[in-house]
C-alpha atoms as a PDB file:
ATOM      1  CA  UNK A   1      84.300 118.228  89.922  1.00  0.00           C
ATOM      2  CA  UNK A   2      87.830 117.709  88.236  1.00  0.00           C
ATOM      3  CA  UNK A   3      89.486 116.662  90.969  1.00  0.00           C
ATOM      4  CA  UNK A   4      93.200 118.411  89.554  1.00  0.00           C
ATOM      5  CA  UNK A   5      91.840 121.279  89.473  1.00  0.00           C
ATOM      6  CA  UNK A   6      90.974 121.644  92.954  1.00  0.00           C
ATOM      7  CA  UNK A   7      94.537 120.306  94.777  1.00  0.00           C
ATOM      8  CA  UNK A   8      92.783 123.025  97.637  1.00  0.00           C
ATOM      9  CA  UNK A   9      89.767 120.118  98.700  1.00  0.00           C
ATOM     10  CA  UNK A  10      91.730 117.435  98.057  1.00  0.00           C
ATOM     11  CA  UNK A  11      94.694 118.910 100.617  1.00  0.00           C
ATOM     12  CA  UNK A  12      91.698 119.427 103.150  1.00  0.00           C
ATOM     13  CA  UNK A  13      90.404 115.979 102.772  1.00  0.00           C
ATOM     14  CA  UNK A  14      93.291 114.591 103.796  1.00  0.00           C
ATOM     15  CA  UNK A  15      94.318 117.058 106.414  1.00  0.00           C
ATOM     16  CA  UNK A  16      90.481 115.924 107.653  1.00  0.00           C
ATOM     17  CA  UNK A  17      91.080 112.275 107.544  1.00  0.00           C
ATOM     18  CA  UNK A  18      94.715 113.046 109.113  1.00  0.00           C
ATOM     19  CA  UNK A  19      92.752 114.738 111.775  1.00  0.00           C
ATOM     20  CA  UNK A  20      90.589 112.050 112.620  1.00  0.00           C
ATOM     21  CA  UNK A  21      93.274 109.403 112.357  1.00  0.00           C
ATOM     22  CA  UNK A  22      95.141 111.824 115.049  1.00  0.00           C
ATOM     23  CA  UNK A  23      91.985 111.978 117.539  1.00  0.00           C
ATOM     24  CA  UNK A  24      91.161 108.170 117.516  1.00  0.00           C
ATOM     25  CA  UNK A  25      95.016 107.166 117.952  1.00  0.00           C
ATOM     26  CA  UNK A  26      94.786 109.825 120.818  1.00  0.00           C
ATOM     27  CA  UNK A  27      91.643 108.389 122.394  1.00  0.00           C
ATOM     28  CA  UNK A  28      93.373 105.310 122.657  1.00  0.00           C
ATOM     29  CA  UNK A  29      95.947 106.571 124.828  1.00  0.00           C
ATOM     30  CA  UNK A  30      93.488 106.031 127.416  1.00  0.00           C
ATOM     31  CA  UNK A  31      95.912 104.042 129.587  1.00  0.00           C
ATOM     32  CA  UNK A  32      99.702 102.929 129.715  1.00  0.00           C
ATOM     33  CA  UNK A  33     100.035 101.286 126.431  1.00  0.00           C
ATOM     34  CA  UNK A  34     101.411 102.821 123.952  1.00  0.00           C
ATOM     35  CA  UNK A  35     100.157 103.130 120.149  1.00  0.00           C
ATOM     36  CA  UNK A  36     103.200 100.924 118.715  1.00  0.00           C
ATOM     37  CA  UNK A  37     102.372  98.606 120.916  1.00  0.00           C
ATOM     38  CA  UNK A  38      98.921  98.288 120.165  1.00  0.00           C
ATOM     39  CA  UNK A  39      99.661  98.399 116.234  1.00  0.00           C
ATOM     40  CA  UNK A  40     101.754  95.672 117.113  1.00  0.00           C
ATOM     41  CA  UNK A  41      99.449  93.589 118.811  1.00  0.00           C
ATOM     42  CA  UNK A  42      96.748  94.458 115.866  1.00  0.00           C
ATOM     43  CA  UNK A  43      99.094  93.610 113.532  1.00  0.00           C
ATOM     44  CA  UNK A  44      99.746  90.105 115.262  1.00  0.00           C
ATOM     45  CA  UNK A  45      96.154  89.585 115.645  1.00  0.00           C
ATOM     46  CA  UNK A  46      94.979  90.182 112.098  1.00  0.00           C
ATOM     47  CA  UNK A  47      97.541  87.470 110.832  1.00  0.00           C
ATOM     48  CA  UNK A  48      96.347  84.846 112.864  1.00  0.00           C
ATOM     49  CA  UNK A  49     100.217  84.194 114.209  1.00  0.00           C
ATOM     50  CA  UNK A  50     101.203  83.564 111.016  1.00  0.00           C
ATOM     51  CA  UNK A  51     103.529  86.924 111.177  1.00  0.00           C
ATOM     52  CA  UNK A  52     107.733  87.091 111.833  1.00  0.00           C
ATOM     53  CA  UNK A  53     109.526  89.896 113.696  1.00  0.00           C
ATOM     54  CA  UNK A  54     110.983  90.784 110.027  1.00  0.00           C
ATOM     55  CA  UNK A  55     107.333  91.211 108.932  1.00  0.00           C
ATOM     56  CA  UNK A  56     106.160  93.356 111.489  1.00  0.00           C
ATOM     57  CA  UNK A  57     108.615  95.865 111.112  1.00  0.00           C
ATOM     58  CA  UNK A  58     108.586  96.390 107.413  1.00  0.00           C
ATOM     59  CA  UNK A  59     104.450  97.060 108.042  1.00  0.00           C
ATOM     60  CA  UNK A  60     105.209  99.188 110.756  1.00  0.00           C
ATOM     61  CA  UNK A  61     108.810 100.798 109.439  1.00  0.00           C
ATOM     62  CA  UNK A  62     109.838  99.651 112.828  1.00  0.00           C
ATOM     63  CA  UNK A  63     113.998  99.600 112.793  1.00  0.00           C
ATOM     64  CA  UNK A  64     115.180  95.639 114.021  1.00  0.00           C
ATOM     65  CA  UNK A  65     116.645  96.852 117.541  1.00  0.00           C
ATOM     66  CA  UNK A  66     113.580  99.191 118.631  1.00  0.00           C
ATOM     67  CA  UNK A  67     111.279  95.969 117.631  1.00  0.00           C
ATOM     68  CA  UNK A  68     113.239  93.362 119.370  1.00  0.00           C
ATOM     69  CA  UNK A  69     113.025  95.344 122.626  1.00  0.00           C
ATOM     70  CA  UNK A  70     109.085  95.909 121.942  1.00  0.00           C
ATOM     71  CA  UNK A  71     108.806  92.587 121.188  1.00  0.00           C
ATOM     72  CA  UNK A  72     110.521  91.529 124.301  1.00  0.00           C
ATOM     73  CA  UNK A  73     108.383  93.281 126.761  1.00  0.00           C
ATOM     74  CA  UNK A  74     105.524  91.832 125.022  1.00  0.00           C
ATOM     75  CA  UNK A  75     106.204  88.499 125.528  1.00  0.00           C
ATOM     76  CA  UNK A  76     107.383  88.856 129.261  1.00  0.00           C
ATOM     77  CA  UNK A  77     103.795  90.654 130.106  1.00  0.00           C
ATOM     78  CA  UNK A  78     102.564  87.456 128.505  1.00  0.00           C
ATOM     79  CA  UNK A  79     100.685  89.513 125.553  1.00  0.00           C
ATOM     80  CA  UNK A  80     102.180  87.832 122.572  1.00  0.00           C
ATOM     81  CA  UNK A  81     103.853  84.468 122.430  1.00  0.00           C
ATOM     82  CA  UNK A  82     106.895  83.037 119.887  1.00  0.00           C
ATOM     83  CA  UNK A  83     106.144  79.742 118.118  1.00  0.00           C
ATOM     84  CA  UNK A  84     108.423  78.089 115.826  1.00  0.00           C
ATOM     85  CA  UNK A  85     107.087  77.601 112.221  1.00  0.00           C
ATOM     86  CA  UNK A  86     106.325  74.148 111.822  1.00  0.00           C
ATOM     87  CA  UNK A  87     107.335  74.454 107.905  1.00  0.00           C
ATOM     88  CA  UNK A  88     110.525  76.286 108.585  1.00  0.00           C
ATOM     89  CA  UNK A  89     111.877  75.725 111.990  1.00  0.00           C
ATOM     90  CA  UNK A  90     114.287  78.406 111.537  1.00  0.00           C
ATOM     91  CA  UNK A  91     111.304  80.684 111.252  1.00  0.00           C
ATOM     92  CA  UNK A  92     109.839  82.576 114.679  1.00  0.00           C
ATOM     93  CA  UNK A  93     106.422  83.097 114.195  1.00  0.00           C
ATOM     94  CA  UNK A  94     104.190  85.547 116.150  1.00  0.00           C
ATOM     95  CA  UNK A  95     101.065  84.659 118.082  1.00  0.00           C
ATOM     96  CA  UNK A  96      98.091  86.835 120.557  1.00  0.00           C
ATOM     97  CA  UNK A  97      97.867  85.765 123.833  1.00  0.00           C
ATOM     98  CA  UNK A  98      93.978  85.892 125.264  1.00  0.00           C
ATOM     99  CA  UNK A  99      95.158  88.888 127.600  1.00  0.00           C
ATOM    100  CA  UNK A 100      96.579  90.246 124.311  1.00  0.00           C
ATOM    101  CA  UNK A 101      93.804  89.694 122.273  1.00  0.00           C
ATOM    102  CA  UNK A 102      91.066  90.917 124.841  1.00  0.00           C
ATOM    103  CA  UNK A 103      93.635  94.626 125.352  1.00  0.00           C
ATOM    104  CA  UNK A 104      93.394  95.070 121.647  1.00  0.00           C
ATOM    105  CA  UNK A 105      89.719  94.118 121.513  1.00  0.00           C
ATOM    106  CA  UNK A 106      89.269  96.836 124.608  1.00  0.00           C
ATOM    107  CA  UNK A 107      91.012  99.060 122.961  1.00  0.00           C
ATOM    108  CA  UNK A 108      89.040  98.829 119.492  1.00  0.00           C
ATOM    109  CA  UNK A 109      85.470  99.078 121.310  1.00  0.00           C
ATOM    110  CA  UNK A 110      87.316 102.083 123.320  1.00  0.00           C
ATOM    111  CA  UNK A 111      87.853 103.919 119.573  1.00  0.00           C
ATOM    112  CA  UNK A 112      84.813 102.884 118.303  1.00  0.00           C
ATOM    113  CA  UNK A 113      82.800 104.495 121.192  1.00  0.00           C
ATOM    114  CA  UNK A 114      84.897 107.621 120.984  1.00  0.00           C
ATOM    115  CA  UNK A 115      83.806 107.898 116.979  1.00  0.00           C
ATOM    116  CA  UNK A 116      80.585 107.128 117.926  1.00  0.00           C
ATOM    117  CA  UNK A 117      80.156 109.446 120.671  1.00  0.00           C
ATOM    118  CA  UNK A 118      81.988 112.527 118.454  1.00  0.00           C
ATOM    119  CA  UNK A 119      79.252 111.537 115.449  1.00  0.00           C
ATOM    120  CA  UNK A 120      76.185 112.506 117.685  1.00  0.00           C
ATOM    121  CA  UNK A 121      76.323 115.979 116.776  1.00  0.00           C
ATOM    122  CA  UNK A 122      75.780 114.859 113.264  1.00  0.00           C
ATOM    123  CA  UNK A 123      72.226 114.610 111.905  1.00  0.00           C
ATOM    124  CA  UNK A 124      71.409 110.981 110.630  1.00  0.00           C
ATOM    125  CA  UNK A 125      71.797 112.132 107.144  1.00  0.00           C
ATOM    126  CA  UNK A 126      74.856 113.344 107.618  1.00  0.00           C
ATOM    127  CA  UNK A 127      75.641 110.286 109.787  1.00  0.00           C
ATOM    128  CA  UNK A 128      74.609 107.733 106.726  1.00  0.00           C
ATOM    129  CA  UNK A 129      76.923 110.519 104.222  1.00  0.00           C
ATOM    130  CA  UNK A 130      80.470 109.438 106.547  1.00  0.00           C
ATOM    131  CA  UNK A 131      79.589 105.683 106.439  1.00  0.00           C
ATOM    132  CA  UNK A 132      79.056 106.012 102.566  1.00  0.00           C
ATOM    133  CA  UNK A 133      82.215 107.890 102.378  1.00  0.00           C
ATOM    134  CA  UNK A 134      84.160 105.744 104.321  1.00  0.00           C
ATOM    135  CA  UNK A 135      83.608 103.117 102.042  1.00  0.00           C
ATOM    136  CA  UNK A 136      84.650 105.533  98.979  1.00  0.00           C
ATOM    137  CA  UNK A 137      88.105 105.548 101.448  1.00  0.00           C
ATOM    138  CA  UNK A 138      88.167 101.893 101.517  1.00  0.00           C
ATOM    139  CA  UNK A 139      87.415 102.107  97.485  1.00  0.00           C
ATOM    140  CA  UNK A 140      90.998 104.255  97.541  1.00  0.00           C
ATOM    141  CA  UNK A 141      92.652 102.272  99.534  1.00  0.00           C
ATOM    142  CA  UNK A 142      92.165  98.890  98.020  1.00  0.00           C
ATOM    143  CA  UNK A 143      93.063 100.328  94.666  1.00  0.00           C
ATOM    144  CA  UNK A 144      96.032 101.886  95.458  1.00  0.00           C
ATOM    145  CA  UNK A 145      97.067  98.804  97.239  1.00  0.00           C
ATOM    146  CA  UNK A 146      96.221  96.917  93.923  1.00  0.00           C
ATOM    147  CA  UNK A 147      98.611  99.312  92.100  1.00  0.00           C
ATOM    148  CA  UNK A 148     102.066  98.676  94.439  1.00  0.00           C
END
């Protein structure tokens, strides 16, 4: 299949993986916290508290004065924590607390078991297909992040 001459499939594709990204960010909701703030927190997490304010909301496209607030109530429910860079002590650095860590940990396993649960009414063949193809998304991803 020539992919440019079906823009049809490859609109549905990604109104598909749209839809899914929709559900599972909707099955976390499962609770008060909101999806920012758990991007946030996974965000935080993933760089090992090696991540500034500044950081955070370029990768998010977070705006400096909604962030600050966010950030804020993070750190006075004792979820995240502010350390000063020990290279650049003008530099705030961004750490997970162990309550932080274990919410976005919950949270995962809480996604993960909604996926799971939804791919039941797919045969195993079919089952085996969306594991293969989500590595062919990974394959796009990675190469488009090579390009930038």
């Amino acid at each position: 299949m020539n992919i440019s001459k079906e823009p049809n499939e490859v609109s549905e594709l990604r109104n598909n993986i749209v839809a899914l990204a929709r559900a599972l960010k909707q099955s976390a909701r499962s609770g008060d916290e909101s999806w920012t703030n758990l991007m946030v927190l996974g965000l935080i997490e993933r760089s090992n508290g090696k991540i500034t304010p500044s950081e955070i909301g370029a990768a998010l496209e977070i705006r400096s004065s909604n962030l600050a607030s966010l950030l804020k109530n993070l750190v006075q429910r004792k979820l995240i924590i502010r350390v000063t860079d020990e290279n650049d002590k003008r530099k705030i650095l961004l750490g997970i607390t162990d309550p932080g860590l274990n919410l976005v940990r919950t949270k995962r396993q809480e996604r993960d078991l909604w996926l799971q649960e939804a791919m039941q009414s797919l045969s195993q063949e079919e089952q085996t297909q969306l594991f293969e193809a989500g590595k062919l998304i990974k394959r796009i991803i990675d190469s488009k992040l090579e390009q930038e």
